[in-house]
Protein backbone atom coordinates (compact mmCIF):
# COMPACT_ATOMS: atom_id res chain seq x y z
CA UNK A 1 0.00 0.00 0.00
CA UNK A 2 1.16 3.54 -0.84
CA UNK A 3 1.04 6.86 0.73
CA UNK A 4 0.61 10.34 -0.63
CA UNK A 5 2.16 13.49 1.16
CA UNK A 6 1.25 17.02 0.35
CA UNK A 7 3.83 19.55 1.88
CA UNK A 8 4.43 22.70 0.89
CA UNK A 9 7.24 22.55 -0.90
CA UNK A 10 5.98 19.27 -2.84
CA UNK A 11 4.09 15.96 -3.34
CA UNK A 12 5.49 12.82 -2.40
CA UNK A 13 4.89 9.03 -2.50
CA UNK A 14 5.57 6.46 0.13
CA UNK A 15 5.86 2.98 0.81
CA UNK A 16 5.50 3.42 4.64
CA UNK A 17 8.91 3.45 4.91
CA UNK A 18 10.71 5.51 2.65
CA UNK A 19 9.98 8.06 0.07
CA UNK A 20 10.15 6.20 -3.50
CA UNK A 21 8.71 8.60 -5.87
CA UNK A 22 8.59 13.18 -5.22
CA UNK A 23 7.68 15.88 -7.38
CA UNK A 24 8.86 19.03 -5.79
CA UNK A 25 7.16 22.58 -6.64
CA UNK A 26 9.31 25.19 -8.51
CA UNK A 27 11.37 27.03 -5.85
CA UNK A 28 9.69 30.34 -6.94
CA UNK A 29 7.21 32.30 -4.57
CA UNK A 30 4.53 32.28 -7.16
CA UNK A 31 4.26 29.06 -7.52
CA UNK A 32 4.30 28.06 -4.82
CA UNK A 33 1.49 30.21 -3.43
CA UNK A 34 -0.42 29.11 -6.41
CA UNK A 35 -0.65 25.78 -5.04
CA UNK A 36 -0.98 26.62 -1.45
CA UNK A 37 -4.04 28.68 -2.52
CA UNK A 38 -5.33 25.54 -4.33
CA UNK A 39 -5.20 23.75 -1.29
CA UNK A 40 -6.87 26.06 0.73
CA UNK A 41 -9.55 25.77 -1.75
CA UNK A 42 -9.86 22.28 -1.15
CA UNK A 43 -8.58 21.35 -5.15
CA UNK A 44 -6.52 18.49 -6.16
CA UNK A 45 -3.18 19.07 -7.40
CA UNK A 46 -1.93 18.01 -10.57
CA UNK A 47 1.04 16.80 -8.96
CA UNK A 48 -0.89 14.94 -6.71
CA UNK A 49 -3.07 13.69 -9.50
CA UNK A 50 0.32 12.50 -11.57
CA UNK A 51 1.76 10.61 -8.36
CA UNK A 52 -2.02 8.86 -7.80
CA UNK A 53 -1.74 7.79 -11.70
CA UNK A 54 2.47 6.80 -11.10
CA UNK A 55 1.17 4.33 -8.19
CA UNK A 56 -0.65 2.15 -10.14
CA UNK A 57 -2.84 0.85 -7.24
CA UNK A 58 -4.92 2.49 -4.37
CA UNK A 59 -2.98 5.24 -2.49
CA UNK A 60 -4.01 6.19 1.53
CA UNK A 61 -4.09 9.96 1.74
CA UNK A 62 -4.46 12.06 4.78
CA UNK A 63 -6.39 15.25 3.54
CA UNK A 64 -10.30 15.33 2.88
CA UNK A 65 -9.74 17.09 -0.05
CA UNK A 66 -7.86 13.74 -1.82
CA UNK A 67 -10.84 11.83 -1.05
CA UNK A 68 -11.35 11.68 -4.92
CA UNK A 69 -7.83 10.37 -5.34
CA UNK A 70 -7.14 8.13 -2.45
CA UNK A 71 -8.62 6.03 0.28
CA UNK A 72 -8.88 8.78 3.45
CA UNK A 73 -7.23 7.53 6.68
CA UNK A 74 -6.03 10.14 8.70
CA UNK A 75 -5.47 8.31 11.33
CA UNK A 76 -2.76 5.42 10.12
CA UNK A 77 0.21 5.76 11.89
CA UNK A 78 2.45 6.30 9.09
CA UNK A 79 1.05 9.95 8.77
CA UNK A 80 1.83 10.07 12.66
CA UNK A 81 5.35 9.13 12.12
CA UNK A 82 6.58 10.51 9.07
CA UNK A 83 8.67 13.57 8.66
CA UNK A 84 9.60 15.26 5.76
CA UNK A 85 11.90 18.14 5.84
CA UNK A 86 12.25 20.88 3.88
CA UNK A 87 16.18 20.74 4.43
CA UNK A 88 16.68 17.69 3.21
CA UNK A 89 16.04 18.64 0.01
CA UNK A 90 17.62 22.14 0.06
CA UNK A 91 14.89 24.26 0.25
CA UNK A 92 14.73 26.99 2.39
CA UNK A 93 11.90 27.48 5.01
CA UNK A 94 12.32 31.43 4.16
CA UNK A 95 10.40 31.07 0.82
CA UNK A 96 7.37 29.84 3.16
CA UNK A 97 7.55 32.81 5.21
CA UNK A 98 7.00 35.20 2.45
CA UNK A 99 4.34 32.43 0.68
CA UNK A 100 2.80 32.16 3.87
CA UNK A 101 2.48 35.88 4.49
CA UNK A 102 1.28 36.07 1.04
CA UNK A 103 -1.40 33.93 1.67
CA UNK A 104 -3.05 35.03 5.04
CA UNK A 105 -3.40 38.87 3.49
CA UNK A 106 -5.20 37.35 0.39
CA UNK A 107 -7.26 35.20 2.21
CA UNK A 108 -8.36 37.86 4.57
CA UNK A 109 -9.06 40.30 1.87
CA UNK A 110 -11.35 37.48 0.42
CA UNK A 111 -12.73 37.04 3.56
CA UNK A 112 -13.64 40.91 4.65
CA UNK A 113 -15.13 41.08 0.81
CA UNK A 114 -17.89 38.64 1.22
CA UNK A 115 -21.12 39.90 0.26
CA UNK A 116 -22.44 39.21 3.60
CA UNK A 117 -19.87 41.28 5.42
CA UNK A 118 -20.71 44.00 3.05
CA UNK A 119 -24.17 43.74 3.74
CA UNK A 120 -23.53 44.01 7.84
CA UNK A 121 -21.12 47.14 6.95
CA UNK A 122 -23.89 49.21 4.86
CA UNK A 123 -26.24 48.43 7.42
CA UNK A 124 -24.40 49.99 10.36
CA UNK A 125 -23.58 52.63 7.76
CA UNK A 126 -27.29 53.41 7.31
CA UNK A 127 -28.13 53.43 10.85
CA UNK A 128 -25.25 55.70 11.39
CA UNK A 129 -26.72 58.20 8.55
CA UNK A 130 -30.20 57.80 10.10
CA UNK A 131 -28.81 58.71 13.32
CA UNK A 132 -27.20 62.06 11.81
CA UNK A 133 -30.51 62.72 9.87
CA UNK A 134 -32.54 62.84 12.90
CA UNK A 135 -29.95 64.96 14.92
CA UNK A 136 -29.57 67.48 11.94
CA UNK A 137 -33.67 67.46 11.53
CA UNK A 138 -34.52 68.35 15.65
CA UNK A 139 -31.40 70.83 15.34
CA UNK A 140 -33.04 72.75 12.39
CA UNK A 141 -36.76 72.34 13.92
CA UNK A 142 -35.40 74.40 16.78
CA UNK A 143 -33.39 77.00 15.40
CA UNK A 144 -36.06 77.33 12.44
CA UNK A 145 -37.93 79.50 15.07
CA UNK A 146 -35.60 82.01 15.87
CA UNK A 147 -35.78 85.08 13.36
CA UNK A 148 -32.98 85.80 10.31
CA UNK A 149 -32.47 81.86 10.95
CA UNK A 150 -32.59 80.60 7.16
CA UNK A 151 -29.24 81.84 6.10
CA UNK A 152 -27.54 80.94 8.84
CA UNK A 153 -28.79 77.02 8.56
CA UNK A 154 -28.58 77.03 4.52
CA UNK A 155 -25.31 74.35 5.90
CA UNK A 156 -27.46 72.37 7.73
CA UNK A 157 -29.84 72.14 5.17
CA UNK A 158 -27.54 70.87 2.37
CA UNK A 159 -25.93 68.54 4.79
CA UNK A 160 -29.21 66.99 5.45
CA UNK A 161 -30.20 66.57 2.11
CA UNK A 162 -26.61 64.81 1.36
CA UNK A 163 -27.57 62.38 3.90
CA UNK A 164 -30.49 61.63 2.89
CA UNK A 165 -29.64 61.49 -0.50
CA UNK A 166 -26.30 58.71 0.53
CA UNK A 167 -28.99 56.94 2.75
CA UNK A 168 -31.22 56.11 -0.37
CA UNK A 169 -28.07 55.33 -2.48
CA UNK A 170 -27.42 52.47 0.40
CA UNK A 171 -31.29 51.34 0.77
CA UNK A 172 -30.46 50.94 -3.49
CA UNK A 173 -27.30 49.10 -2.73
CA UNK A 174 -28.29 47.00 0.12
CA UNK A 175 -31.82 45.57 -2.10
CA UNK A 176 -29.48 44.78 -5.32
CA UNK A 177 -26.65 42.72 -3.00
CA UNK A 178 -29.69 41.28 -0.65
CA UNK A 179 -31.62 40.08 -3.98
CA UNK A 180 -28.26 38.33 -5.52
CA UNK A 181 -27.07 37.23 -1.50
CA UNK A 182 -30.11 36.13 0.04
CA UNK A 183 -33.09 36.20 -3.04
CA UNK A 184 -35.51 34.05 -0.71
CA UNK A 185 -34.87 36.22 2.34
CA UNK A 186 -35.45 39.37 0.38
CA UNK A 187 -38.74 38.59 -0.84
CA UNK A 188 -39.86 37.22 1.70
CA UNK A 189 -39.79 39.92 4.03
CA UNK A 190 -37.77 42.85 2.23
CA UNK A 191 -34.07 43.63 1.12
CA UNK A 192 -33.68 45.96 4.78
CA UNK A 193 -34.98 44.00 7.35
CA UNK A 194 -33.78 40.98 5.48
CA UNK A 195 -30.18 42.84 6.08
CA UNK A 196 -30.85 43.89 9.47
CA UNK A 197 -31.51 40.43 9.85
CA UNK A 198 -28.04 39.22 8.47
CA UNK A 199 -26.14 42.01 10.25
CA UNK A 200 -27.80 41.08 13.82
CA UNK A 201 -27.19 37.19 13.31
CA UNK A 202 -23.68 38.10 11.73
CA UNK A 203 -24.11 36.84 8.36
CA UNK A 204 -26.22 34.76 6.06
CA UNK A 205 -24.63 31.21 7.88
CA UNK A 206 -25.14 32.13 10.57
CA UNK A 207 -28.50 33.35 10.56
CA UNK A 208 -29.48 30.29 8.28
CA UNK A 209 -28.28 28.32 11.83
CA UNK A 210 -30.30 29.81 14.40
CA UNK A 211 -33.40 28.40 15.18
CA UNK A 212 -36.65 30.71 14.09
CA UNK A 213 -37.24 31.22 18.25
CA UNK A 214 -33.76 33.10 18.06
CA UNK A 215 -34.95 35.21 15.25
CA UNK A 216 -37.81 36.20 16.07
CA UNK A 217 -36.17 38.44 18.34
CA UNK A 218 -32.90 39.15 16.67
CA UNK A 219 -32.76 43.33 17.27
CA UNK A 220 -34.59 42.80 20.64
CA UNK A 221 -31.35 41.92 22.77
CA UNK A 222 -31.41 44.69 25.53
CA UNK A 223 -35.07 43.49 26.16
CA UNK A 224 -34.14 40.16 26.72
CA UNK A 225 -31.35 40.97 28.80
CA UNK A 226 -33.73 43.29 30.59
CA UNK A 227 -36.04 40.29 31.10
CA UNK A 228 -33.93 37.41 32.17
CA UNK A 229 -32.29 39.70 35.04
CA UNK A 230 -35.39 41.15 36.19
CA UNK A 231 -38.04 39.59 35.06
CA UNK A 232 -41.79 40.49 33.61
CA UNK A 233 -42.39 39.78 30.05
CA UNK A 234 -39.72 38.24 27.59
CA UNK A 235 -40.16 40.21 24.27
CA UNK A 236 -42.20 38.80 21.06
CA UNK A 237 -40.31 40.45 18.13
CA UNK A 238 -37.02 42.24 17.35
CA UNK A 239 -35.95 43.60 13.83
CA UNK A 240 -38.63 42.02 12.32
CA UNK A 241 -41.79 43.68 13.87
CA UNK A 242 -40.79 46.10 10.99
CA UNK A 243 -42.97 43.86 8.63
CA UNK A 244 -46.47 45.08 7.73
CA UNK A 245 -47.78 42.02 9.15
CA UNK A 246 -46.33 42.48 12.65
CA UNK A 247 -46.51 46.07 12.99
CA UNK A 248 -50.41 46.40 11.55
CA UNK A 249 -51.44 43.86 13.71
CA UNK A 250 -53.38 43.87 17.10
CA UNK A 251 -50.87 43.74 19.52
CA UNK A 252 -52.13 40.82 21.28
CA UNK A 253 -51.86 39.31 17.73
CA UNK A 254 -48.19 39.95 17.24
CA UNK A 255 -46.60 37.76 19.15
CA UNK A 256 -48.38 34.60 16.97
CA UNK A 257 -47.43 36.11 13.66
CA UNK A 258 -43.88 36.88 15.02
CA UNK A 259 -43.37 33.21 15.22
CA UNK A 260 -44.85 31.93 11.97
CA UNK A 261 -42.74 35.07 10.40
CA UNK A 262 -39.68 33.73 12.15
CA UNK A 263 -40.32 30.30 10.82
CA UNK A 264 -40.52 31.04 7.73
CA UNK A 265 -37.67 33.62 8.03
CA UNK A 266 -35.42 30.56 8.81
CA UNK A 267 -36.56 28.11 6.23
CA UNK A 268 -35.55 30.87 3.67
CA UNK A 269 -32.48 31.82 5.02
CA UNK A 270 -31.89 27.86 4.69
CA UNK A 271 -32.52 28.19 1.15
CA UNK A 272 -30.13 31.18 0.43
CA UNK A 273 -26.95 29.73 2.09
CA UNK A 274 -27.21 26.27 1.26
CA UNK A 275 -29.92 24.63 -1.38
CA UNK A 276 -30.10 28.06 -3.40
CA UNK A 277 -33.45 27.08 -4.52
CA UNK A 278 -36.14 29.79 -4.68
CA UNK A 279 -38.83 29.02 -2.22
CA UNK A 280 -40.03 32.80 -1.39
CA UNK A 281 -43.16 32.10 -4.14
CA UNK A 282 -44.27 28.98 -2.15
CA UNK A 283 -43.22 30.72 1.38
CA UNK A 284 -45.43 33.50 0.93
CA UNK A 285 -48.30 31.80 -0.14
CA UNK A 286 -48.47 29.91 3.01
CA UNK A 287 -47.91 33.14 5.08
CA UNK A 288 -50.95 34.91 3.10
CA UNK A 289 -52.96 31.46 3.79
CA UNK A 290 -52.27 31.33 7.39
CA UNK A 291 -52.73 35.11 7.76
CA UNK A 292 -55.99 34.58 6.13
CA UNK A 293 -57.58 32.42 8.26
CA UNK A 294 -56.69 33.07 11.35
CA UNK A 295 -58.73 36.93 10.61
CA UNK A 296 -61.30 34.67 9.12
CA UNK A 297 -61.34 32.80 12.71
CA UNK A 298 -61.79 36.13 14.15
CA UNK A 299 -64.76 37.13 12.46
């Protein structure tokens, strides 16, 4: 039986004792961080692939990502034992470094661009802005009322408008990256409080992980807090009493539809990060249905 060993500096086959066939990467940065990178995508290299095809019989591999390739044991003892060194065959750990350093800033640039860390920025962005809208509109309501006052707030007034205007440019943003992120989500119960959503459960995964009793009060944390240290009643809705169907309803009403919402919220968020099938058609028909009769019931 052979054995297949990825380092980074090459791909080698091994008899359990010794090694009897390598292929060692190019000593250039480059390429090597080419096929680090391809590992830490989880691809097979062609190296690896040659070696495999060299063997002429099974190979044990080490690495889920050679499951395709090899028979996955990471547990045999000759992965526990076996050493291979860079020095042995004269290449210097120093090129890793600089791969290595390579590596970590592109990953974490991939990382910090994912459209659901996006999302969770432009929504603190937009509450920010909302925040400053409000303070700029009580500041000119009061100062509106003193005489001569109009010149003197002309500032204010295109400052406000600017932020208003950059708040509807992210409302524009956050519904085009919401209906390519999370398309179920979106249409289910809108592109902001879908985001809202994302940005309290911090990110699509994540949110597609909690269970719908979680968010159905995502956004209602300080209450919670509030009612596990002192008591009287734990709250029915967070970000998403925002939707018409929550917020227009009688408020002993609310709490019900806050759970069905939630549920649904959760099976659609399911959707978006893993199946990426489009459910929101069927989802919504069964809200409208159940929304339906339960004001028929209270006729």
């Amino acid at each position: 039986m052979m054995y297949l060993t990825t380092t980074w500096f090459g791909v080698f086959l091994c008899d359990g004792k010794k090694v009897k066939k390598s292929i060692l990467f190019p000593r250039d940065e480059d390429e090597i961080y080419k096929r680090l990178l391809s590992i830490s995508q989880n691809k097979v290299l062609p190296e690896e692939y040659e070696l495999v095809k060299e063997a002429g019989e099974s190979v044990i591999v080490n690495e889920p990502r050679l499951k395709s390739i090899g028979l996955y044991k990471p547990s045999d003892p000759f992965f526990m034992r076996s050493i291979i060194r860079s020095d042995d065959y004269n290449v210097s750990v120093n090129l890793l470094r600089k791969v290595s350093l390579r590596l970590a800033s592109e990953l974490t640039s991939d990382k910090l661009g994912s459209e659901d860390l996006q999302i969770i920025q432009m929504v603190k962005a937009h509450d920010d802005l909302l925040e400053v809208s409000n303070l700029l509109s009580e500041r000119m309501a009061s100062w509106c009322i003193l005489p001569s006052s109009s010149d003197r707030m002309q500032g204010f007034k295109d400052l406000h408008e600017a932020v208003l205007k950059e708040i509807q440019l992210l409302e524009e943003q956050i519904r085009v990256d919401m209906e390519k992120l999370a398309p179920n989500i979106s249409k289910l119960v809108g592109s902001l409080i879908g985001a809202r959503l994302i940005s309290k459960a911090g990110g699509l995964m994540r949110l597609a992980g909690l269970p719908s009793s979680t968010i159905q009060v995502l956004g209602a944390e300080t209450a919670l807090f509030r009612y596990k240290k002192e008591g009287g009643k734990p709250p029915k809705h967070g970000v998403i009493f925002q939707h018409p169907y929550i917020n227009r309803a009688l408020k002993e009403e609310r709490g019900r539809i806050a759970r069905m919402l939630a549920s649904k919220i959760s099976t659609a968020a399911k959707a978006d990060a893993f199946t990426k099938h489009m459910i929101a058609d069927d989802l919504l028909e069964q809200m409208d249905k159940q929304m339906k009769k339960r004001f028929q019931s209270k006729k």
